[in-house]
N, C-alpha and C. Protein backbone atom coordinates (compact mmCIF):
# COMPACT_ATOMS: atom_id res chain seq x y z
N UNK A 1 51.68 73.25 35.48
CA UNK A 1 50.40 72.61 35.35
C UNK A 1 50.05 72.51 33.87
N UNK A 2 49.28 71.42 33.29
CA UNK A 2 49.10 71.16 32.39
C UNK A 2 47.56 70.76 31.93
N UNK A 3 47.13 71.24 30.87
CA UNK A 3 45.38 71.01 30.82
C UNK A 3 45.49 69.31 30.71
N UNK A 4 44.29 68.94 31.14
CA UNK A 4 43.95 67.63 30.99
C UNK A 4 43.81 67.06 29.51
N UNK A 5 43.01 67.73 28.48
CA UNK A 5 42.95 67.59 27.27
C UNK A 5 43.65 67.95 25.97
N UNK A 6 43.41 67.49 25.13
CA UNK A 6 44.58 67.26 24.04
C UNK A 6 44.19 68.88 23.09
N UNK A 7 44.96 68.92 22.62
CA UNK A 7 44.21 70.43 21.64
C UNK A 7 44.41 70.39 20.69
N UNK A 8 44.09 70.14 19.18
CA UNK A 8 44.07 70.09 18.22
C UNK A 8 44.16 71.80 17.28
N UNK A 9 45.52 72.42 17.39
CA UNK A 9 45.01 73.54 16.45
C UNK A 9 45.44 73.99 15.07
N UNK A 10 44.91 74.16 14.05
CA UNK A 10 44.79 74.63 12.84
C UNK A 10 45.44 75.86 12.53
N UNK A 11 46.59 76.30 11.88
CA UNK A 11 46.34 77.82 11.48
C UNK A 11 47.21 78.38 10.53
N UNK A 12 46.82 79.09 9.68
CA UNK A 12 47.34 79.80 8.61
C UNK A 12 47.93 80.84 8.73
N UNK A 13 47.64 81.50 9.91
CA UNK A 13 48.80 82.81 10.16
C UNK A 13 49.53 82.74 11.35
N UNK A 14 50.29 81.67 11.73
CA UNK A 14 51.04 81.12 12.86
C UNK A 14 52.12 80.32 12.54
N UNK A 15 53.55 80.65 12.92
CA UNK A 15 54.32 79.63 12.78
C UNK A 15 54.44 78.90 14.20
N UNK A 16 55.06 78.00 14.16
CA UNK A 16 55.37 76.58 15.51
C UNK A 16 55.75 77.25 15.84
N UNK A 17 55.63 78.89 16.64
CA UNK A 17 56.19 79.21 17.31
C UNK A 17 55.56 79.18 19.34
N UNK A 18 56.67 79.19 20.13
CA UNK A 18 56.43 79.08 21.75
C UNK A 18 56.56 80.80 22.33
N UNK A 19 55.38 80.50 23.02
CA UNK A 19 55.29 81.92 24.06
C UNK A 19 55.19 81.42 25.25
N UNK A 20 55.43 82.32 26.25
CA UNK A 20 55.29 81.87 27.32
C UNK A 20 53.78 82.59 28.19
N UNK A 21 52.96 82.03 28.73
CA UNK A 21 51.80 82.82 29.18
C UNK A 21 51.45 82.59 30.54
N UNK A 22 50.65 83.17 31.42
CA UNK A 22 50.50 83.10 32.60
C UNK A 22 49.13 82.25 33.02
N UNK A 23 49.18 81.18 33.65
CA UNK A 23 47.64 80.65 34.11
C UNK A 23 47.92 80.89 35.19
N UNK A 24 46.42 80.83 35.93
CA UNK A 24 45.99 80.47 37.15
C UNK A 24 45.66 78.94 37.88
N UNK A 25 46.42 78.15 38.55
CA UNK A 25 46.40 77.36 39.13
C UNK A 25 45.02 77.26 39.98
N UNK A 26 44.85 75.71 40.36
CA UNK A 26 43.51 75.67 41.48
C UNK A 26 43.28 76.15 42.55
N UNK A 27 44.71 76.62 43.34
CA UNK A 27 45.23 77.65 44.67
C UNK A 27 45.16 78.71 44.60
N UNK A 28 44.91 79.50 43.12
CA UNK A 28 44.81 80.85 43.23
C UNK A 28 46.28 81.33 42.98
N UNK A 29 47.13 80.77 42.79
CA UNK A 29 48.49 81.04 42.31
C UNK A 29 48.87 81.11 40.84
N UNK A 30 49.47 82.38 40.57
CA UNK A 30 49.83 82.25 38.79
C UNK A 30 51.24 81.41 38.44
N UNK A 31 51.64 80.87 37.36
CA UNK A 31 52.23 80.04 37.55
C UNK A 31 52.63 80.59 35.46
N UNK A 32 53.50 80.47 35.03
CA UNK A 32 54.22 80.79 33.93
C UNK A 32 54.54 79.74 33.51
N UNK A 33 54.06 79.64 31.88
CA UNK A 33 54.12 78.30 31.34
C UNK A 33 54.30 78.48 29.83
N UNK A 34 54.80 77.24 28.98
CA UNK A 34 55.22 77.78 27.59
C UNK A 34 53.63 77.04 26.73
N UNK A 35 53.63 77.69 25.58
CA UNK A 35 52.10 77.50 25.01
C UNK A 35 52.84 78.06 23.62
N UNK A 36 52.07 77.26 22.58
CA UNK A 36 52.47 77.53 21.39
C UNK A 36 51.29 78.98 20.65
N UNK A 37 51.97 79.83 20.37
CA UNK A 37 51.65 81.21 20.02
C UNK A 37 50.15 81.05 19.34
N UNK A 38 49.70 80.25 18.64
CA UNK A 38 48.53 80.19 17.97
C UNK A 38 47.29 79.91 18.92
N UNK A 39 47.87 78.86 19.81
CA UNK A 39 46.52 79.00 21.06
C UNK A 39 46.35 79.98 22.07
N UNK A 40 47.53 81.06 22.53
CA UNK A 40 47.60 82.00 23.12
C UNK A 40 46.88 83.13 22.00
N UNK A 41 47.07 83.31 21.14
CA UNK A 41 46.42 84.22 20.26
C UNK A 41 44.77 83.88 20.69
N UNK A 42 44.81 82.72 20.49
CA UNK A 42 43.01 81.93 20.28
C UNK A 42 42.59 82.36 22.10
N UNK A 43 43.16 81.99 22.67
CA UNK A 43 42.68 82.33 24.17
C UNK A 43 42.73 84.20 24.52
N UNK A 44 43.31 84.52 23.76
CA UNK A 44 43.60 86.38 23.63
C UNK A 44 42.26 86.77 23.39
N UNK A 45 42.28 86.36 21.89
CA UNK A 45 41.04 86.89 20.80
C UNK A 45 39.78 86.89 21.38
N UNK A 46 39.50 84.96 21.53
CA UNK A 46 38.29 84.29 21.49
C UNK A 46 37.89 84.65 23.29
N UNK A 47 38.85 84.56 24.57
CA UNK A 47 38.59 84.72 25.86
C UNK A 47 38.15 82.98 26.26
N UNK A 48 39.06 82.15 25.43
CA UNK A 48 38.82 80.64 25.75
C UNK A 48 38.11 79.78 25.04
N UNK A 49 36.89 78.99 25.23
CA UNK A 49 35.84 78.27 24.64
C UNK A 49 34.50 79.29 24.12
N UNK A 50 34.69 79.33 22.96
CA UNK A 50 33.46 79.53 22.50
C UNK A 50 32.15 78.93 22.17
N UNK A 51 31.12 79.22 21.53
CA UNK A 51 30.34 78.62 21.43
C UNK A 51 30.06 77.23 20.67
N UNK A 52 30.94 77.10 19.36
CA UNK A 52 31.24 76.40 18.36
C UNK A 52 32.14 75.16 19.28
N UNK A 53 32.98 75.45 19.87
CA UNK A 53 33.64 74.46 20.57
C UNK A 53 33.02 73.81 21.65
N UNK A 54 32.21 74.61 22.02
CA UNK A 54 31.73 74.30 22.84
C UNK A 54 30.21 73.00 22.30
N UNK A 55 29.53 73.18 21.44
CA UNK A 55 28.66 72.48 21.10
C UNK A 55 29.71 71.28 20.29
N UNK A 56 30.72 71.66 19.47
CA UNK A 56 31.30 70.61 19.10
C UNK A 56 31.84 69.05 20.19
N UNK A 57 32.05 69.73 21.59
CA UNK A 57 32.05 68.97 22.22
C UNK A 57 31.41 68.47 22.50
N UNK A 58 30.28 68.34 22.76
CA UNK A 58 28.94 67.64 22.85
C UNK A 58 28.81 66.25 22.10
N UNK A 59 29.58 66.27 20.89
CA UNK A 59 29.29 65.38 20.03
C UNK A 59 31.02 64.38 20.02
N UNK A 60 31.55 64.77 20.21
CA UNK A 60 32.82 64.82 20.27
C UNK A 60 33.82 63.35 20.08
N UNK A 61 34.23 63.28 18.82
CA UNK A 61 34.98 61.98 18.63
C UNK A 61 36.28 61.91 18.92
N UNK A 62 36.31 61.88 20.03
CA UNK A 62 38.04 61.26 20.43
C UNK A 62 38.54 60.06 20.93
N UNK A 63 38.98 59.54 20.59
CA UNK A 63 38.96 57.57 20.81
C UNK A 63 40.74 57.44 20.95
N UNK A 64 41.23 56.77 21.66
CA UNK A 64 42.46 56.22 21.88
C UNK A 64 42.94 55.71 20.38
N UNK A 65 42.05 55.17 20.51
CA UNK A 65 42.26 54.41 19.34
C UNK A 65 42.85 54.76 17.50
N UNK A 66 42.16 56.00 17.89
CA UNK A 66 41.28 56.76 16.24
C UNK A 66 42.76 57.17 16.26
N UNK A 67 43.99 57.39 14.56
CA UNK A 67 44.50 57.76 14.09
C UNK A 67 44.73 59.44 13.97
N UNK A 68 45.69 60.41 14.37
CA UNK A 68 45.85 61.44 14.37
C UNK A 68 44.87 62.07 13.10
N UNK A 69 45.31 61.43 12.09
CA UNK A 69 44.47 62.17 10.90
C UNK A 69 42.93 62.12 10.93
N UNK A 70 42.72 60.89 11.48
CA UNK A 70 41.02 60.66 11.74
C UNK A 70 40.35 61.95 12.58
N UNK A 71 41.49 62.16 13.87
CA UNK A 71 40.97 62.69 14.54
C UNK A 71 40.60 64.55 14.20
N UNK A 72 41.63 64.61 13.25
CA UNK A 72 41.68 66.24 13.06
C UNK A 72 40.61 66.16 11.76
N UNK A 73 40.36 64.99 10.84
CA UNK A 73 39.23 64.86 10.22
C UNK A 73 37.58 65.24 10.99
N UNK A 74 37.29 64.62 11.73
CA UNK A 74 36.15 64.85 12.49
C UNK A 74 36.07 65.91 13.26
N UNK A 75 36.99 66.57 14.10
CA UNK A 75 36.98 67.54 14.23
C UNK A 75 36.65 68.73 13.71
N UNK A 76 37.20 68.82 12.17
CA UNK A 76 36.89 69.87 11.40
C UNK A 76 35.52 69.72 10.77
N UNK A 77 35.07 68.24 10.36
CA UNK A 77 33.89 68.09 10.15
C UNK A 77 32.91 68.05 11.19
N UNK A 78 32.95 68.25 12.45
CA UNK A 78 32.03 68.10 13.60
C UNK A 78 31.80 70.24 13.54
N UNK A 79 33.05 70.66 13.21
CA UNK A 79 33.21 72.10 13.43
C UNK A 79 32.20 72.89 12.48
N UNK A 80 32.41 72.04 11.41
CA UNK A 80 31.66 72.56 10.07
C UNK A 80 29.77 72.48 10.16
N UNK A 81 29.79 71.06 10.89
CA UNK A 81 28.23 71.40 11.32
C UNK A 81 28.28 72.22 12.28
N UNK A 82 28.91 72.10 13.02
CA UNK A 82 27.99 73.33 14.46
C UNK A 82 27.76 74.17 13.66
N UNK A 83 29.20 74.61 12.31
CA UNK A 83 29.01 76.23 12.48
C UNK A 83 27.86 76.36 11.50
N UNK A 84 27.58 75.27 10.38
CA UNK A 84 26.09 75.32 10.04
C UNK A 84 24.37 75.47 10.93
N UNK A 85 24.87 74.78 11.72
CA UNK A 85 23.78 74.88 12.96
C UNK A 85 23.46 76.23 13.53
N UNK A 86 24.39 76.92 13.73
CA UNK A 86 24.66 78.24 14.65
C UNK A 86 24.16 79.43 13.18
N UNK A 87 24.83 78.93 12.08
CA UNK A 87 24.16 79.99 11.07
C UNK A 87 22.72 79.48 10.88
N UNK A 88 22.22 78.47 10.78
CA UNK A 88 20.78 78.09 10.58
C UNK A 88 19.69 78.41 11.94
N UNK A 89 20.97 78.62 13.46
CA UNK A 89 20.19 79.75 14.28
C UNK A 89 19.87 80.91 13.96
N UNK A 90 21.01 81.63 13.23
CA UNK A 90 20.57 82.99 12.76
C UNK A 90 19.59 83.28 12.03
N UNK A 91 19.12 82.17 10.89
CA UNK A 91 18.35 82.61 9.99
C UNK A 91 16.60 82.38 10.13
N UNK A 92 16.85 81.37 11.45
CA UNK A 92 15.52 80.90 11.67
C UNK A 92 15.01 81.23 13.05
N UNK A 93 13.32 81.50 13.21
CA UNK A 93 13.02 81.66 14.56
C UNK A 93 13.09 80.86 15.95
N UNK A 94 12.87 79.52 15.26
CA UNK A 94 12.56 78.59 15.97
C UNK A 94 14.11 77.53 16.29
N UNK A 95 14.08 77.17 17.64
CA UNK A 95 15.23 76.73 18.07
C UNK A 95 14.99 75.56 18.13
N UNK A 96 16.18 74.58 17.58
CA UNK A 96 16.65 72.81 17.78
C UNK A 96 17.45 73.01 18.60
N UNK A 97 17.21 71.91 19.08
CA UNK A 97 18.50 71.27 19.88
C UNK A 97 19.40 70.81 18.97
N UNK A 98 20.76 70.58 18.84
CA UNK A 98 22.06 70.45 18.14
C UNK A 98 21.42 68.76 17.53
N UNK A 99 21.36 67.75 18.11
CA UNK A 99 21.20 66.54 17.58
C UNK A 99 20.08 66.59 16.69
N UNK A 100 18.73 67.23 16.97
CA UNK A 100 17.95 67.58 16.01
C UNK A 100 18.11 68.02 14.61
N UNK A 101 19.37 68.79 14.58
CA UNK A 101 20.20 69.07 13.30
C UNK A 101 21.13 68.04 12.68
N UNK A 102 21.66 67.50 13.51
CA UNK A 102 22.35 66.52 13.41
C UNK A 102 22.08 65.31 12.47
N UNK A 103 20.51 64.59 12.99
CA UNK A 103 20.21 63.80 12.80
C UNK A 103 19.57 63.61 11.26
N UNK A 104 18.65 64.56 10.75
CA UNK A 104 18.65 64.32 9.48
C UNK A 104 19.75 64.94 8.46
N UNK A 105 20.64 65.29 9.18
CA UNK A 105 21.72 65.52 8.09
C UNK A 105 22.64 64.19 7.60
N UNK A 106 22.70 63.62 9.03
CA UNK A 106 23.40 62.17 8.66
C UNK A 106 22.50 61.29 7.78
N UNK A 107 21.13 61.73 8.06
CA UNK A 107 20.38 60.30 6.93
C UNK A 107 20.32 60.42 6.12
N UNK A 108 20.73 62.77 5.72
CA UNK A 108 20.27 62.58 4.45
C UNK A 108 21.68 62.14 3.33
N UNK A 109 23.18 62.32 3.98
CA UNK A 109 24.53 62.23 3.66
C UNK A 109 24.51 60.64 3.66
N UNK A 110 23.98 59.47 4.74
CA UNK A 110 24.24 58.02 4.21
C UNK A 110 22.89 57.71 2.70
N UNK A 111 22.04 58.18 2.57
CA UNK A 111 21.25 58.35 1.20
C UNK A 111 21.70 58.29 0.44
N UNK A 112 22.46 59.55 0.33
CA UNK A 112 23.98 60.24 -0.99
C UNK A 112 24.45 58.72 -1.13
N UNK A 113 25.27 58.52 -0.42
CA UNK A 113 26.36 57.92 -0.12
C UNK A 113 25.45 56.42 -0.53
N UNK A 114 24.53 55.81 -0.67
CA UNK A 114 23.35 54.63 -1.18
C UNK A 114 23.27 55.05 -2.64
N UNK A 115 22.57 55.85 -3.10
CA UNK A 115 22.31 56.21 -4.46
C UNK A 115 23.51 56.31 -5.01
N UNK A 116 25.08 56.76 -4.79
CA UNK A 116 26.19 56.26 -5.69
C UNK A 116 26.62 55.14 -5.73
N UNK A 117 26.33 53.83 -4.65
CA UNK A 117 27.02 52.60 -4.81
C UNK A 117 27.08 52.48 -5.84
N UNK A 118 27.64 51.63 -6.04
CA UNK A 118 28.30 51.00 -7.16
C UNK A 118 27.56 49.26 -6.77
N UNK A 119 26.92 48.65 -7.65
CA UNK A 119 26.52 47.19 -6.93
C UNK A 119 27.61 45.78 -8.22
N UNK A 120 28.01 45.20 -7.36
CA UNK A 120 28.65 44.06 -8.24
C UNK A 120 27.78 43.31 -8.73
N UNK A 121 28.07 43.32 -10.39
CA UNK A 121 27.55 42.19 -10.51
C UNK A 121 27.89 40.86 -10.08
N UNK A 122 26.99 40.12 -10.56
CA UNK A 122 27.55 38.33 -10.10
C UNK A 122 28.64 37.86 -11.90
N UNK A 123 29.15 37.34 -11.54
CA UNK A 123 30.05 37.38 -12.56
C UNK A 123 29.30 36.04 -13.39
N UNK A 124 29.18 35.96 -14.49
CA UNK A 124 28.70 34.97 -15.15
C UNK A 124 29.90 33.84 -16.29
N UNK A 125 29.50 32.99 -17.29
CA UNK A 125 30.66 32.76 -17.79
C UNK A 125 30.86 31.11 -17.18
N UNK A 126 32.14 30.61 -18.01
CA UNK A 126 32.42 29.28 -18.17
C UNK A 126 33.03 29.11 -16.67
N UNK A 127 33.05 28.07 -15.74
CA UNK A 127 33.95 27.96 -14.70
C UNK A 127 35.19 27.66 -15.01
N UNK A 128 36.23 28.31 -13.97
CA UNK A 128 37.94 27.99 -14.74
C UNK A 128 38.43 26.90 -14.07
N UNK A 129 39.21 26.25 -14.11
CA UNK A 129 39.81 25.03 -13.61
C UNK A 129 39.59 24.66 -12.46
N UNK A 130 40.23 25.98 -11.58
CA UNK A 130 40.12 25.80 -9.93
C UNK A 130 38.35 25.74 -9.71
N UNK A 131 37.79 25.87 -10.23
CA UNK A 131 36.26 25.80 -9.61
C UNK A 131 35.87 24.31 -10.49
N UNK A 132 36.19 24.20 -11.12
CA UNK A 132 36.22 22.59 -11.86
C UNK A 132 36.36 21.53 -10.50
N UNK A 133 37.63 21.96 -10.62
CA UNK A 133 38.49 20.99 -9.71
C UNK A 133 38.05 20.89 -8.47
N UNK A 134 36.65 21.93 -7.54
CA UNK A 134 36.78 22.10 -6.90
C UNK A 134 34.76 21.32 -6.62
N UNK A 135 34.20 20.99 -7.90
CA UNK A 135 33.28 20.68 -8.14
C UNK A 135 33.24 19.11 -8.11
N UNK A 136 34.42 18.42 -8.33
CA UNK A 136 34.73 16.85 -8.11
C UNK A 136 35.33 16.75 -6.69
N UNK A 137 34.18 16.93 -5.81
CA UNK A 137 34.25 16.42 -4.42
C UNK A 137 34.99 14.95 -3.95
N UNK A 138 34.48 14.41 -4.98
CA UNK A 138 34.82 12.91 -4.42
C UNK A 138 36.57 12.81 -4.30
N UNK A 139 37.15 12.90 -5.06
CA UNK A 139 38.26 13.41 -5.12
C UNK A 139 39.44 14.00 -4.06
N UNK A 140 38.73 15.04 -3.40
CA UNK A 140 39.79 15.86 -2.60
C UNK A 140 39.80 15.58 -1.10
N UNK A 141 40.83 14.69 -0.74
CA UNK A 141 41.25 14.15 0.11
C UNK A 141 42.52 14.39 0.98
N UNK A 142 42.46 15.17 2.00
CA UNK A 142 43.82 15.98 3.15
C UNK A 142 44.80 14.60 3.32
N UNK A 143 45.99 14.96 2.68
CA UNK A 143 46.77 14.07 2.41
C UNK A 143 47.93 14.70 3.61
N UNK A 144 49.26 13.84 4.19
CA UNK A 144 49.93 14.74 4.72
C UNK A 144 51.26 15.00 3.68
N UNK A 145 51.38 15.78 3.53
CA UNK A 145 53.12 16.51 2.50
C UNK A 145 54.21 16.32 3.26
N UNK A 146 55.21 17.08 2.25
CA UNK A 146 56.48 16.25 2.95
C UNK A 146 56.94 17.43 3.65
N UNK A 147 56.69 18.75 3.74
CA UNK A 147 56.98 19.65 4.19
C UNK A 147 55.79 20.48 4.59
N UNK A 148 56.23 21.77 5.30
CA UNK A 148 55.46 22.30 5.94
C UNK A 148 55.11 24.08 5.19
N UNK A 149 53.77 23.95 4.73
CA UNK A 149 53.89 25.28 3.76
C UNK A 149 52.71 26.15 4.29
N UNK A 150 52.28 27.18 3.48
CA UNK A 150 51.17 28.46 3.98
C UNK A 150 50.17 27.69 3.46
N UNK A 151 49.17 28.06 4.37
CA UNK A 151 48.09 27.41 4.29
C UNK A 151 47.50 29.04 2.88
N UNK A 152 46.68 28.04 1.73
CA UNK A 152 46.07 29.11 0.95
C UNK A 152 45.18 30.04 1.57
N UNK A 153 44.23 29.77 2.57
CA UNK A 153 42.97 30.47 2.63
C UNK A 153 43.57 31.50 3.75
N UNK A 154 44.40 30.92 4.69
CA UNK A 154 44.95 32.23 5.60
C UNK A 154 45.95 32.49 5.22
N UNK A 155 46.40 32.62 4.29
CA UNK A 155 47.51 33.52 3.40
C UNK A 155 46.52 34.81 2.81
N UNK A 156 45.49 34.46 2.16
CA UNK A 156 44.56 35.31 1.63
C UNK A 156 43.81 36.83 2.57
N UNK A 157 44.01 36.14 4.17
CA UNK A 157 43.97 37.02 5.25
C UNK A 157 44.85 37.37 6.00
N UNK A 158 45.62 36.98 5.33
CA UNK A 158 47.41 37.49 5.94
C UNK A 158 47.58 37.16 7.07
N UNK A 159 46.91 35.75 7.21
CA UNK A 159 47.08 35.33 8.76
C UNK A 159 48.30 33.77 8.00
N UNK A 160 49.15 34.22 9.01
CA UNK A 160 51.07 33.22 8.72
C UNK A 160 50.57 32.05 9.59
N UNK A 161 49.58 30.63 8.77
CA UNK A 161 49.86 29.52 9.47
C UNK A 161 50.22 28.50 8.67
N UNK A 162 50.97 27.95 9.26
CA UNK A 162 51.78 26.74 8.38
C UNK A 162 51.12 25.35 8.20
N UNK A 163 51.17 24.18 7.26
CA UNK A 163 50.53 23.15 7.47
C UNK A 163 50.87 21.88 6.88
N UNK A 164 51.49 20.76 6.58
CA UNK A 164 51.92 19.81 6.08
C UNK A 164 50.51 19.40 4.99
N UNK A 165 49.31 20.17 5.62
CA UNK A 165 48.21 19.02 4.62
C UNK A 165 48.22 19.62 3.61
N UNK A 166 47.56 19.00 2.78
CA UNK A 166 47.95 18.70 1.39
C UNK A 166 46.45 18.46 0.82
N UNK A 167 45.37 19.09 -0.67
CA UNK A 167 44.54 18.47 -0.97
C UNK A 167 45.42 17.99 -2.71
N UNK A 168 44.52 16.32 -2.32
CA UNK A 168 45.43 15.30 -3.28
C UNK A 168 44.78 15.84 -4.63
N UNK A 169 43.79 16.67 -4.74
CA UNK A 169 43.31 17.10 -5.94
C UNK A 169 43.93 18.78 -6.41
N UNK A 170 43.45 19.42 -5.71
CA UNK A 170 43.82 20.51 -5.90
C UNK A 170 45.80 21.13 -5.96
N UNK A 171 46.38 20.14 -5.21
CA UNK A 171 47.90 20.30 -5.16
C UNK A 171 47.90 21.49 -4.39
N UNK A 172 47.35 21.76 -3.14
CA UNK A 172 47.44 23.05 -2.37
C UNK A 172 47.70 22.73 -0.71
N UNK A 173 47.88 23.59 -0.20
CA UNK A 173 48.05 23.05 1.43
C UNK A 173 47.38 24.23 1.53
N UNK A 174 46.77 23.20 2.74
CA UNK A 174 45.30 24.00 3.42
C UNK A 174 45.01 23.31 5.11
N UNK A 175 45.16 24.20 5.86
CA UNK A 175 44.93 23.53 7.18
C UNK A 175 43.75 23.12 7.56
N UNK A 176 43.43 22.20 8.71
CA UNK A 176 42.29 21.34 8.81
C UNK A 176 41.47 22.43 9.11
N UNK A 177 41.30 23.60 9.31
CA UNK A 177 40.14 24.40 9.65
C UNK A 177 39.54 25.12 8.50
N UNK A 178 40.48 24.72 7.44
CA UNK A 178 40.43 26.15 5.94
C UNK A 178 39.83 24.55 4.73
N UNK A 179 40.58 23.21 4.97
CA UNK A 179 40.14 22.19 4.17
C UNK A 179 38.67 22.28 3.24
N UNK A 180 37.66 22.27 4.46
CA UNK A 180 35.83 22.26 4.21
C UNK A 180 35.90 23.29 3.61
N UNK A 181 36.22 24.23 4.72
CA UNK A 181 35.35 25.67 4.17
C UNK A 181 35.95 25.78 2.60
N UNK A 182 37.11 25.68 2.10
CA UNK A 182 37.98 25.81 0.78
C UNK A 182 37.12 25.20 -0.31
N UNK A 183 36.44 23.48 -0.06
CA UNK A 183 35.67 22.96 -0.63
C UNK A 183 34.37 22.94 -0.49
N UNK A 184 33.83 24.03 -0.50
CA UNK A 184 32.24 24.42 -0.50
C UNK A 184 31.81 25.86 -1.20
């Protein structure tokens, strides 16, 4: 038998090493199974889910989707608040609920994260050719070429479409959906 969920564990005094340990099945039957030594230690020590894991789940980012590293990222940072939360139980009388803590910590960390932007300027200065060239409208007219090449504007998004057209000003191939938008 095998737990349903994935386990993510951390540890500094454990090698990849396998033990073998005993669970209890849903029948009431023990059943001998291999488990890597660091979570058998953690189920020894701790007697399973503690409190910290336990509220960490509550909040809990695990997505199909999300990248191994993402995931052991949030984890440790989801870990790091509880265990702030749970010490800010100790020190205070009055009890929050976990999201209550939660919540102005995130507004006050996207704040931070506002007051360092960085803002672009608008770039000022002479226009260079291609914006010249791109200012004599009358001009640029989807011609068809003699071959079939990358279109500029979805090359730029790394999207591979090919196109015979041609602008008779600019000397570029640009497909009929990228043409306008290119010249505006």
């Amino acid at each position: 038998m095998q737990d349903s969920k994935e386990v993510i564990a951390l540890s500094n005094c454990h090698l990849s090493d396998i033990t073998t340990v005993e669970r209890t099945q849903r029948d009431g039957k023990k059943e001998k199974t291999e488990c890597p030594v660091a979570i058998a230690d953690y189920n020894n020590i701790l007697g399973g889910v503690d409190l910290s894991d336990q509220k960490v789940s509550l909040y809990d980012f695990d997505r199909k989707s999300t990248k191994w590293w993402e995931k052991v990222f949030y984890k440790l940072f989801m870990t790091a608040v509880v265990n702030a939360y749970i010490l800010f139980h100790e020190s205070k009388q009055r009890k929050i609920p976990l999201l209550q803590f939660i919540v102005p910590l995130a507004e006050a960390m996207m704040m931070e994260g506002k007051e360092n932007a960085t803002v672009k300027r608008k770039r000022t200065g002479r226009p260079s050719n291609a914006s010249k060239l791109m200012l004599n409208v009358g001009d640029h007219l989807p011609v068809e070429g003699p071959t079939r090449r990358r279109c500029v504007c979805c090359a730029k998004v790394k999207k591979e479409k090919r196109t015979k057209t041609v602008c008779t000003m600019c000397k570029i191939a640009l497909c009929k959906d990228c043409f306008a938008v290119y010249h505006t």
